[in-house]
Protein backbone atom coordinates (compact mmCIF):
# COMPACT_ATOMS: atom_id res chain seq x y z
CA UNK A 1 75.85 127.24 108.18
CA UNK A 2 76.77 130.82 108.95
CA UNK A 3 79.30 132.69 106.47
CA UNK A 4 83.07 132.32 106.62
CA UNK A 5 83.85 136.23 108.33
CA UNK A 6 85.44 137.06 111.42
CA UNK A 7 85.22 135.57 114.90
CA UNK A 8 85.63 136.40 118.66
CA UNK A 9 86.21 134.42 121.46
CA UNK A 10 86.56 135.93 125.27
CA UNK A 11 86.72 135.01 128.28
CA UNK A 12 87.52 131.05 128.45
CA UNK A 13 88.21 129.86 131.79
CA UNK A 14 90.85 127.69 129.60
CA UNK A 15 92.12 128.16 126.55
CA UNK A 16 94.00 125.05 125.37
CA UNK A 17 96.54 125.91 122.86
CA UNK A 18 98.47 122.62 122.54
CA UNK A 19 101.61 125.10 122.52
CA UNK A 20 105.12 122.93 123.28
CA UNK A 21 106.84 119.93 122.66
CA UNK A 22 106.33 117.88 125.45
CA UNK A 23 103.57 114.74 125.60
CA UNK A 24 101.49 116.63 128.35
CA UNK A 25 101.87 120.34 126.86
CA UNK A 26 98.34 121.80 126.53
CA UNK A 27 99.56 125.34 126.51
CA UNK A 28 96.66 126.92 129.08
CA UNK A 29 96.24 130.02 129.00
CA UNK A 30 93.94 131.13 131.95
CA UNK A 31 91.04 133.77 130.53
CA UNK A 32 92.23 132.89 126.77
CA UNK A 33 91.48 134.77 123.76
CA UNK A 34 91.31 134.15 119.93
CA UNK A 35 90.52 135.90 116.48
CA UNK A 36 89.56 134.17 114.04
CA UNK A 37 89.56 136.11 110.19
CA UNK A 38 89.67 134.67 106.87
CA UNK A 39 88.87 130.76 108.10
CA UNK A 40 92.43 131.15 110.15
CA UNK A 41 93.63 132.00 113.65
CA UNK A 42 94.60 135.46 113.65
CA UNK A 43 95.31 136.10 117.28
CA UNK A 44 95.61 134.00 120.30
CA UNK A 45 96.45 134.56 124.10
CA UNK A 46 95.19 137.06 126.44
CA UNK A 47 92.66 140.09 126.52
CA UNK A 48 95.52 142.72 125.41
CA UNK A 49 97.45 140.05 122.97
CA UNK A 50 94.26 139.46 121.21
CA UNK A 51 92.86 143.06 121.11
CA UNK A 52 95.46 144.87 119.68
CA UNK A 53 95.04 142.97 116.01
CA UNK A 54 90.68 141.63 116.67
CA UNK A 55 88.98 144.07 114.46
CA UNK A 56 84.95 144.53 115.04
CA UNK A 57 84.26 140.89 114.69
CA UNK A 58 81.08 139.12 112.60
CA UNK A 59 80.63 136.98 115.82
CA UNK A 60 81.80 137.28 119.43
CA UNK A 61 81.41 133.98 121.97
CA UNK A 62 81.65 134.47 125.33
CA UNK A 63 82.83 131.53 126.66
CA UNK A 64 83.27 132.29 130.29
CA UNK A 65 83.11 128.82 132.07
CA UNK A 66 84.30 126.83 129.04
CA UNK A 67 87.30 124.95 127.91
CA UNK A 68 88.23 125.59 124.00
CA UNK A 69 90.46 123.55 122.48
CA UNK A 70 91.61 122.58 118.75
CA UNK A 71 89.31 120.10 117.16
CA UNK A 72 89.93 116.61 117.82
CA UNK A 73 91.98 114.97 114.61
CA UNK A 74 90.74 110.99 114.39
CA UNK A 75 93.46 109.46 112.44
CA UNK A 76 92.41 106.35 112.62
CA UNK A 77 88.86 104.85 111.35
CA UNK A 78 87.51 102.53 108.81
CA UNK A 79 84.04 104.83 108.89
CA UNK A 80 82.75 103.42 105.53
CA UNK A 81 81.06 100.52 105.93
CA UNK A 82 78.21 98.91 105.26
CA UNK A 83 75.32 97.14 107.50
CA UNK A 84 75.90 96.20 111.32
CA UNK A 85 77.72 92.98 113.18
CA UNK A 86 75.81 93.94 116.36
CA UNK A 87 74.93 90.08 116.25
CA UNK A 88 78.50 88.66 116.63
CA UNK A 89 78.67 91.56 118.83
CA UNK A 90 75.72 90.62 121.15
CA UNK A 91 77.22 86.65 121.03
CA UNK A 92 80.94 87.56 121.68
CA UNK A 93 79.94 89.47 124.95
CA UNK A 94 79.32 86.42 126.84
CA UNK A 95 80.30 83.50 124.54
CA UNK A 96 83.72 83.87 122.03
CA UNK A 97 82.94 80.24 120.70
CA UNK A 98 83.08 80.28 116.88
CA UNK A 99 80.56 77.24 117.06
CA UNK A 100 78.24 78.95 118.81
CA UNK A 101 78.12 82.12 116.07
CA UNK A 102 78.42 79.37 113.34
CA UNK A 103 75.40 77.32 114.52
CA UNK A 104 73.43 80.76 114.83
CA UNK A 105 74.42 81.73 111.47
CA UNK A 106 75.91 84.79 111.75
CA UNK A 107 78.72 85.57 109.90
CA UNK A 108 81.55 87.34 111.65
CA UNK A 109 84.59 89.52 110.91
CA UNK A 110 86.39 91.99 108.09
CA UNK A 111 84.63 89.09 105.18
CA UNK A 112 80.88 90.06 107.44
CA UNK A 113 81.09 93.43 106.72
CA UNK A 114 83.60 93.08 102.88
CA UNK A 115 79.76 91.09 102.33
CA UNK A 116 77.60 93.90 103.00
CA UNK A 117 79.61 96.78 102.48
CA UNK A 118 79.77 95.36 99.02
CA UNK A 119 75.83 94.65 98.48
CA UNK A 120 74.92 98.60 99.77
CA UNK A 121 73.72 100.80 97.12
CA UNK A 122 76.14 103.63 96.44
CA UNK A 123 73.57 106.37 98.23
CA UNK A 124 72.66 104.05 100.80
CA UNK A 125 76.37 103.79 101.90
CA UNK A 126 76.61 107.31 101.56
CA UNK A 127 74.14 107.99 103.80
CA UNK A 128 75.07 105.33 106.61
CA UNK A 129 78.52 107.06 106.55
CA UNK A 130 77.24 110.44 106.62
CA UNK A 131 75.73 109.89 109.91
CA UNK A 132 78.33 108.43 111.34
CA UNK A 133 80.55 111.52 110.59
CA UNK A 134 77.99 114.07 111.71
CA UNK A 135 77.87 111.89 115.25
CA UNK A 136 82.04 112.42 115.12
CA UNK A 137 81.69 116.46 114.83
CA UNK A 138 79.25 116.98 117.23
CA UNK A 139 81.42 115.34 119.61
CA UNK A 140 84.36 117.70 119.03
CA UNK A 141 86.09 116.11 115.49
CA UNK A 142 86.58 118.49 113.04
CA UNK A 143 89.27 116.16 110.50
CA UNK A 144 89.03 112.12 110.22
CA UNK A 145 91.25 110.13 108.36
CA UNK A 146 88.98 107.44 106.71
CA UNK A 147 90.37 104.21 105.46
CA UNK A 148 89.16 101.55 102.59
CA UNK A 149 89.28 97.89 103.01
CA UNK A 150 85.89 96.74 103.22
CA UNK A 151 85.87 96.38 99.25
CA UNK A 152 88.96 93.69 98.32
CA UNK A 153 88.11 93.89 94.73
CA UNK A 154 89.58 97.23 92.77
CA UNK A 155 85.87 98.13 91.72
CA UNK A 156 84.93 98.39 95.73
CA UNK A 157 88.00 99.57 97.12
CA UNK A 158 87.89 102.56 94.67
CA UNK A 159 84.16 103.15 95.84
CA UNK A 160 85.15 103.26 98.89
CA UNK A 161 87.26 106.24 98.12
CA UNK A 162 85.24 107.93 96.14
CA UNK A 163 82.83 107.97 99.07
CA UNK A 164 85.51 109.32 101.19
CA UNK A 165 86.07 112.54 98.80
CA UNK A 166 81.71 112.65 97.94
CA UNK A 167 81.26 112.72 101.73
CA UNK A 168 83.95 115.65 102.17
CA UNK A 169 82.74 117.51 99.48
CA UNK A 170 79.48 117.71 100.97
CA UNK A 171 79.85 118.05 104.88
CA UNK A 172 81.73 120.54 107.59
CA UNK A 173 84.26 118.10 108.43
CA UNK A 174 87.50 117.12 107.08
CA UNK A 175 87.39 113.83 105.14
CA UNK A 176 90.97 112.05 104.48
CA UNK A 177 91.18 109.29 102.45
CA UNK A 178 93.79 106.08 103.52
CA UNK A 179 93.86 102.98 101.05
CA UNK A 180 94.00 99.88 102.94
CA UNK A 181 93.25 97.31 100.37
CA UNK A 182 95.67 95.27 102.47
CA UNK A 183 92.68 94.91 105.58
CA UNK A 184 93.16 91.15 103.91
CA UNK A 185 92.44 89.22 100.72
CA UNK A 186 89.43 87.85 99.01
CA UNK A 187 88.39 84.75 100.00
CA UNK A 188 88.27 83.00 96.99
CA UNK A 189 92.03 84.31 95.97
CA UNK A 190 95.37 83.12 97.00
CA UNK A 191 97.04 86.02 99.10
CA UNK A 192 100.00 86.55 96.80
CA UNK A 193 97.40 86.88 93.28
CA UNK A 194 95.36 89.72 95.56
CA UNK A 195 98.99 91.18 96.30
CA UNK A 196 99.99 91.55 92.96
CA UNK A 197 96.46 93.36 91.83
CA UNK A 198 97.11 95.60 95.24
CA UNK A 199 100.31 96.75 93.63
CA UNK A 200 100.75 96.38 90.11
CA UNK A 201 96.89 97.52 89.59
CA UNK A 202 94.99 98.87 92.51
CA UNK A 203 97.97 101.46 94.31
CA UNK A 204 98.24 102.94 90.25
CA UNK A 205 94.79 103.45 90.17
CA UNK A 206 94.55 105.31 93.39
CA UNK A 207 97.62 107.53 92.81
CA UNK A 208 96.07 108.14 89.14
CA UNK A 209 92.62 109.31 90.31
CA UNK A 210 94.28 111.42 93.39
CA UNK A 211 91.73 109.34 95.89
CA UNK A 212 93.98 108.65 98.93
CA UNK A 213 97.04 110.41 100.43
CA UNK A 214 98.22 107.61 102.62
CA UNK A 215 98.72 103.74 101.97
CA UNK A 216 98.04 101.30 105.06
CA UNK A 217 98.53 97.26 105.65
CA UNK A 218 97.96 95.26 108.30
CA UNK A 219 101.31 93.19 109.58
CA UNK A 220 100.50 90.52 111.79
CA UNK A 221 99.80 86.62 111.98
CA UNK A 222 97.95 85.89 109.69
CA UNK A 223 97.73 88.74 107.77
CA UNK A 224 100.51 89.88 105.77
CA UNK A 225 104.18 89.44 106.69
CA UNK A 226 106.63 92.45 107.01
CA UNK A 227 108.32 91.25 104.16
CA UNK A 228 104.99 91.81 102.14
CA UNK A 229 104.15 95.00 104.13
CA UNK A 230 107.31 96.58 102.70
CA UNK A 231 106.42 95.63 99.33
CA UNK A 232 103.59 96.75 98.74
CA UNK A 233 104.12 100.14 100.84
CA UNK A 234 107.25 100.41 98.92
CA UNK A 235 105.22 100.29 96.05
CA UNK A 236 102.83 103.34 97.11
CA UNK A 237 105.53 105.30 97.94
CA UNK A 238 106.79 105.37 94.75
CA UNK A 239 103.26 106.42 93.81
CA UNK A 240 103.36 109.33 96.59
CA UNK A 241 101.12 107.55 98.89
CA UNK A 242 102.49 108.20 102.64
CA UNK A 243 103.30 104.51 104.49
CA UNK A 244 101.06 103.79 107.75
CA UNK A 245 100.86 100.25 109.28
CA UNK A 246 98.60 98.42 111.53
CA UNK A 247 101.09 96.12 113.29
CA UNK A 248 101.63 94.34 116.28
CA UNK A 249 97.87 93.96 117.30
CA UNK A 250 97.73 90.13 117.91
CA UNK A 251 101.37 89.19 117.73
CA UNK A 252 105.39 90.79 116.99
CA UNK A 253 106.36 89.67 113.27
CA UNK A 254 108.67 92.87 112.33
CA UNK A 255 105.78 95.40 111.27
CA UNK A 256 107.02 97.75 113.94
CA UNK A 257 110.49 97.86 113.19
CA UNK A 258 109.55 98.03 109.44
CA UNK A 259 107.85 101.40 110.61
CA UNK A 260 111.06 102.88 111.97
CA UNK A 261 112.85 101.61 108.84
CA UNK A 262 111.00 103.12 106.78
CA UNK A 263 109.98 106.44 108.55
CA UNK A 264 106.55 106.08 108.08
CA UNK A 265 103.69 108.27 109.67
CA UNK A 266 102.44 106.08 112.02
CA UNK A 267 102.21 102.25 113.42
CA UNK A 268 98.52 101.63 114.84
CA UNK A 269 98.00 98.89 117.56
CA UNK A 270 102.05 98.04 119.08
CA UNK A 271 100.24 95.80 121.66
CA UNK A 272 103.18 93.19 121.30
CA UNK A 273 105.71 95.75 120.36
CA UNK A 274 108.85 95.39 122.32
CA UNK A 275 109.89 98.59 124.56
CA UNK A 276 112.96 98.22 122.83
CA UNK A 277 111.53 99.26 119.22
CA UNK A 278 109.39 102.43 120.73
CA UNK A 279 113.23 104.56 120.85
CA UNK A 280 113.62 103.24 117.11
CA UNK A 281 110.01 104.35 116.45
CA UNK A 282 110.31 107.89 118.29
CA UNK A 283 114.12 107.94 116.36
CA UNK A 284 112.39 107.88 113.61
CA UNK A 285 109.67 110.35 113.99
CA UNK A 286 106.81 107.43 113.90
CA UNK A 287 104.11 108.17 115.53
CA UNK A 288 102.21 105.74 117.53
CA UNK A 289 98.53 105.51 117.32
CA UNK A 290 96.43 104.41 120.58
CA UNK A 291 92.73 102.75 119.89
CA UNK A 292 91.13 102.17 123.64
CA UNK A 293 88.17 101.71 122.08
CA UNK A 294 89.05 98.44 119.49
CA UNK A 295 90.92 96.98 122.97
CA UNK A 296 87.35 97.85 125.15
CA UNK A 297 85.00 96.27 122.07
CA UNK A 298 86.82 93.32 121.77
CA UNK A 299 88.31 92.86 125.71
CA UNK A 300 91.94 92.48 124.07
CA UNK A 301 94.09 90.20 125.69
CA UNK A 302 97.33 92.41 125.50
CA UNK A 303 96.13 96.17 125.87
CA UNK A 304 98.26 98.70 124.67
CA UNK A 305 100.65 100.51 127.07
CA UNK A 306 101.27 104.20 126.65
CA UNK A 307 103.96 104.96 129.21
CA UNK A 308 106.63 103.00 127.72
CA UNK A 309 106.01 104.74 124.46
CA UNK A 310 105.94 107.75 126.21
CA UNK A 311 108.80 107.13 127.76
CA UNK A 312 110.96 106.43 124.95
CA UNK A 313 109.76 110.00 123.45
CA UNK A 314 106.86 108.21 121.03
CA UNK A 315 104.58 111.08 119.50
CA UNK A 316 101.50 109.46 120.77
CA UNK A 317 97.78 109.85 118.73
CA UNK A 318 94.46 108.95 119.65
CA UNK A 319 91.88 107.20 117.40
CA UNK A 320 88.19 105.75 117.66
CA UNK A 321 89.14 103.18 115.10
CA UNK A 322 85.36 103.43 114.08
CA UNK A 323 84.56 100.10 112.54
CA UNK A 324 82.09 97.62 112.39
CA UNK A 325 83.40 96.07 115.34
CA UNK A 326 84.58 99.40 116.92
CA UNK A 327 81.33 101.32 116.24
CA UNK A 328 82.79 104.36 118.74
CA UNK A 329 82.25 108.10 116.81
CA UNK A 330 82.87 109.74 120.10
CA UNK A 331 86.48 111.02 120.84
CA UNK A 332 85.13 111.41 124.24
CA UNK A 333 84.81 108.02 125.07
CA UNK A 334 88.09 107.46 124.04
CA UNK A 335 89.63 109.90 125.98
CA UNK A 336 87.99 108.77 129.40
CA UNK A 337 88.88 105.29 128.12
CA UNK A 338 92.87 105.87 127.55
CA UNK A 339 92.48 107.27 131.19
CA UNK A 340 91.35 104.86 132.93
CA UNK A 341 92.18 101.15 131.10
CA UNK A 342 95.11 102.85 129.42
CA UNK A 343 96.94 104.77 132.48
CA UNK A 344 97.31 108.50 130.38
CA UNK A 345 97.22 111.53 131.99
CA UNK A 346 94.00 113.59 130.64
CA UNK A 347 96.70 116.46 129.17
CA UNK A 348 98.05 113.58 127.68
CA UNK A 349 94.86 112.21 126.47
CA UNK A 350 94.07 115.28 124.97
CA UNK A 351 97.15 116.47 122.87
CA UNK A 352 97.32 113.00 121.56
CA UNK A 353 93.50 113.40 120.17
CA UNK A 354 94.30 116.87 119.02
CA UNK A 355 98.07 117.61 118.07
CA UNK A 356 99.31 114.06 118.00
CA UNK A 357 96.37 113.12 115.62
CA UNK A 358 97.88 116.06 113.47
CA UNK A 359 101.81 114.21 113.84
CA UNK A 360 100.33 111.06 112.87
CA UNK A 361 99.04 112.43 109.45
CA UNK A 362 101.94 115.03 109.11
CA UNK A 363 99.33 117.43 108.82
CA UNK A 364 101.25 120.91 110.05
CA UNK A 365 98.09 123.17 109.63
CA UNK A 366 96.04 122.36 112.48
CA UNK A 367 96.03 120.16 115.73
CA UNK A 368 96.94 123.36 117.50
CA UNK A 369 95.88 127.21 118.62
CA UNK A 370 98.50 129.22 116.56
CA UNK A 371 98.32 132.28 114.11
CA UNK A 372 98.00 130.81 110.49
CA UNK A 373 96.40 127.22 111.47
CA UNK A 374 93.20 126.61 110.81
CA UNK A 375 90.58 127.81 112.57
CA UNK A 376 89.44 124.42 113.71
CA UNK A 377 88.03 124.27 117.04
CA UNK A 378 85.30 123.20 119.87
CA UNK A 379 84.47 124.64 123.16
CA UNK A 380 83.58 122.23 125.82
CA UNK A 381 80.92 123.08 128.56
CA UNK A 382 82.89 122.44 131.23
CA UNK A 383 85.49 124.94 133.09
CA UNK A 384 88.34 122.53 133.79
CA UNK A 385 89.46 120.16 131.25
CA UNK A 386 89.55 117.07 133.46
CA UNK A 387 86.20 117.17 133.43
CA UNK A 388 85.92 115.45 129.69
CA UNK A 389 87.36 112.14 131.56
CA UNK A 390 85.49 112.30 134.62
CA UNK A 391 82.45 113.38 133.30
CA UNK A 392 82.33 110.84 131.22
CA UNK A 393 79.03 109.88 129.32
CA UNK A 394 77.63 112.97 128.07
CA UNK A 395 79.01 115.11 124.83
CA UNK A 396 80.74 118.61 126.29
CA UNK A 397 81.01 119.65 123.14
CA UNK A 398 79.06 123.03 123.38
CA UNK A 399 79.97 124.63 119.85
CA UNK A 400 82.04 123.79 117.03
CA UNK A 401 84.04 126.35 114.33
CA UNK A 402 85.36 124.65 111.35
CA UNK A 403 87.55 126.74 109.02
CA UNK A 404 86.08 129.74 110.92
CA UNK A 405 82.50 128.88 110.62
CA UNK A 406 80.41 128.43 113.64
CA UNK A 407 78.54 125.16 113.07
């Protein structure tokens, strides 16, 4: 890695500042410019904008024929885990019969992977993550919000944190840790004993070690109720944790409109959410976060549907949802996904994977091309941005600078 200095780029055929409000602002700027000093943006626009305050710079890219653009933001993954379901994968493509998995033996689900997550060595886990994360910033993502919930004992669930901040530590890419404890309950526990550890033992554990910034749950049947959702996110907000839910993926039980009660970051999934709660979520500032990817791997019944989100002025984010049964580390692939199954527009696409990933973790310092955000950013091989969805199968990502440094 090359040392944190100062930075020139000329010359892009688009520069895509995600500058405005609006769901389809990308701010282009036609032969863009940007100086980069001290790990920040210090300049950004055209030649003359850009000249007047670039000193002699440590590097200069001339990215004539490129697209540059913030780094993607994935705020929404589950990247530590252990092992592979490509099995129940490999069965469910052509035969969704639990018998059929049952008789073969292979054991399926959140429990399939709580089981081997659980039996990894610490450095083995490490390392399976590691590579995961490297594969998401060479396709573009320079910040992922990772979540726990493969653990569902306080000994693993704090692992699975602590592998979050190790993994951070150690690698060019932002690593930002989300305790989901509430992914489900032990098997051999009644839901409302594992509820009580989550908050009476697990969330003060958390906030005392500093290992997560956000607290998540997942609302739905089945899973927990709204009633227990507020509870227990109550709970971590006392303890400083920001509230995010998954809700609404399989069925409408109140999660969403527990996320506009409570003004919380962001409600993941909304595939049963009523178009009448998307005003009360964009009321309230709630972000809504789109996973293509989760709906492609497991041919959901109910996709998601942007437009009415959009339409009721929903921030929207986009996510991989990297998981065991998601295993998608390209942002790529989910924007040429959202596209096509999903109906966005490819500016939409893109501020949602960039700026709206940024609203959905109320993260202010980067998402965008501005003076005084982080110098975050990739340059794309390609000299019209519609060419990421179109294009679709190959990694554009040419370059990426994180905190200044060209990668």
């Amino acid at each position: 890695m090359r040392q944190q200095g100062t930075l020139l780029i000329k010359h892009a055929n688009q520069l895509l500042t995600m500058a405005g409000d609006g769901p389809g602002d990308l701010g282009l700027i036609s032969d863009g410019w940007l100086y980069i000093s001290g790990g920040v943006i210090a300049a950004v626009g055209g030649r003359a904008t850009v000249e007047a305050v670039a000193k002699d710079a440590n590097i200069v890219i001339d990215a004539t024929g490129k697209t540059v653009l913030p780094g993607f933001i994935d705020c929404h993954t589950h990247v530590v885990f252990g092992g592979s379901r490509v099995a129940e994968y490999a069965v469910k493509l052509t035969d969704n019969d639990p018998k059929t998995l049952r008789r073969l033996g292979i054991k399926t689900g959140i429990h399939a992977s709580v089981g081997m997550t659980r039996d990894l060595p610490d450095e083995a886990l490490i390392a399976q993550t590691e590579r995961r994360l490297l594969g998401m910033l060479a396709h573009g993502t320079t910040t992922v919000e990772s979540k726990s919930g493969y653990g569902l004992t306080m000994e693993s669930e704090l692992r699975m944190l602590n592998v979050n901040r190790r993994l951070d530590q150690k690698l060019p890419i932002d690593v930002i840790s989300c305790f989901l404890g509430a992914h489900g309950w032990p098997a051999d526990m009644e839901k409302n004993r594992y509820l009580d550890l989550l908050t009476k033992e697990m969330i003060p554990a958390v906030a005392e070690g500093k290992l997560a910034d956000y607290c998540d749950i997942w609302c739905d049947d089945g899973h927990y109720t709204a009633a227990e959702s507020e509870r227990l996110l109550q709970v971590g907000m006392d303890y400083g944790l920001i509230p995010r839910i998954h809700t609404d993926a399989y069925s409408y039980i109140g999660g969403s409109d527990l996320a506009a009660r409570m003004g919380m970051a962001s409600a993941d999934h909304l595939n049963y959410t009523p178009d009448s709660v998307f005003r009360r979520l964009a009321e309230a500032g709630v972000a809504g976060v789109v996973l293509p990817a989760i709906e492609f791997a497991v041919a959901h019944p109910k996709p998601m549907r942007p437009r009415p989100m959009l339409d009721a002025g929903m921030t929207l984010a986009l996510a991989t949802n990297c998981c065991p049964g998601c295993w998608a580390e390209s942002m790529q692939v989910v924007l040429a996904l959202a596209c096509r199954l999903h109906a966005m527009r490819p500016e939409e696409a893109i501020r949602a994977a960039t700026a709206g990933g940024a609203a959905a973790l109320r993260l202010d310092d980067r998402g965008t091309l501005a003076v005084g955000k982080k110098a975050d950013i990739q340059i794309w091989d390609v000299d019209t941005y519609e060419d990421v969805v179109y294009k679709y199968g190959r990694n554009h990502v040419e370059t990426v600078i994180k905190d200044g440094v060209q990668l």
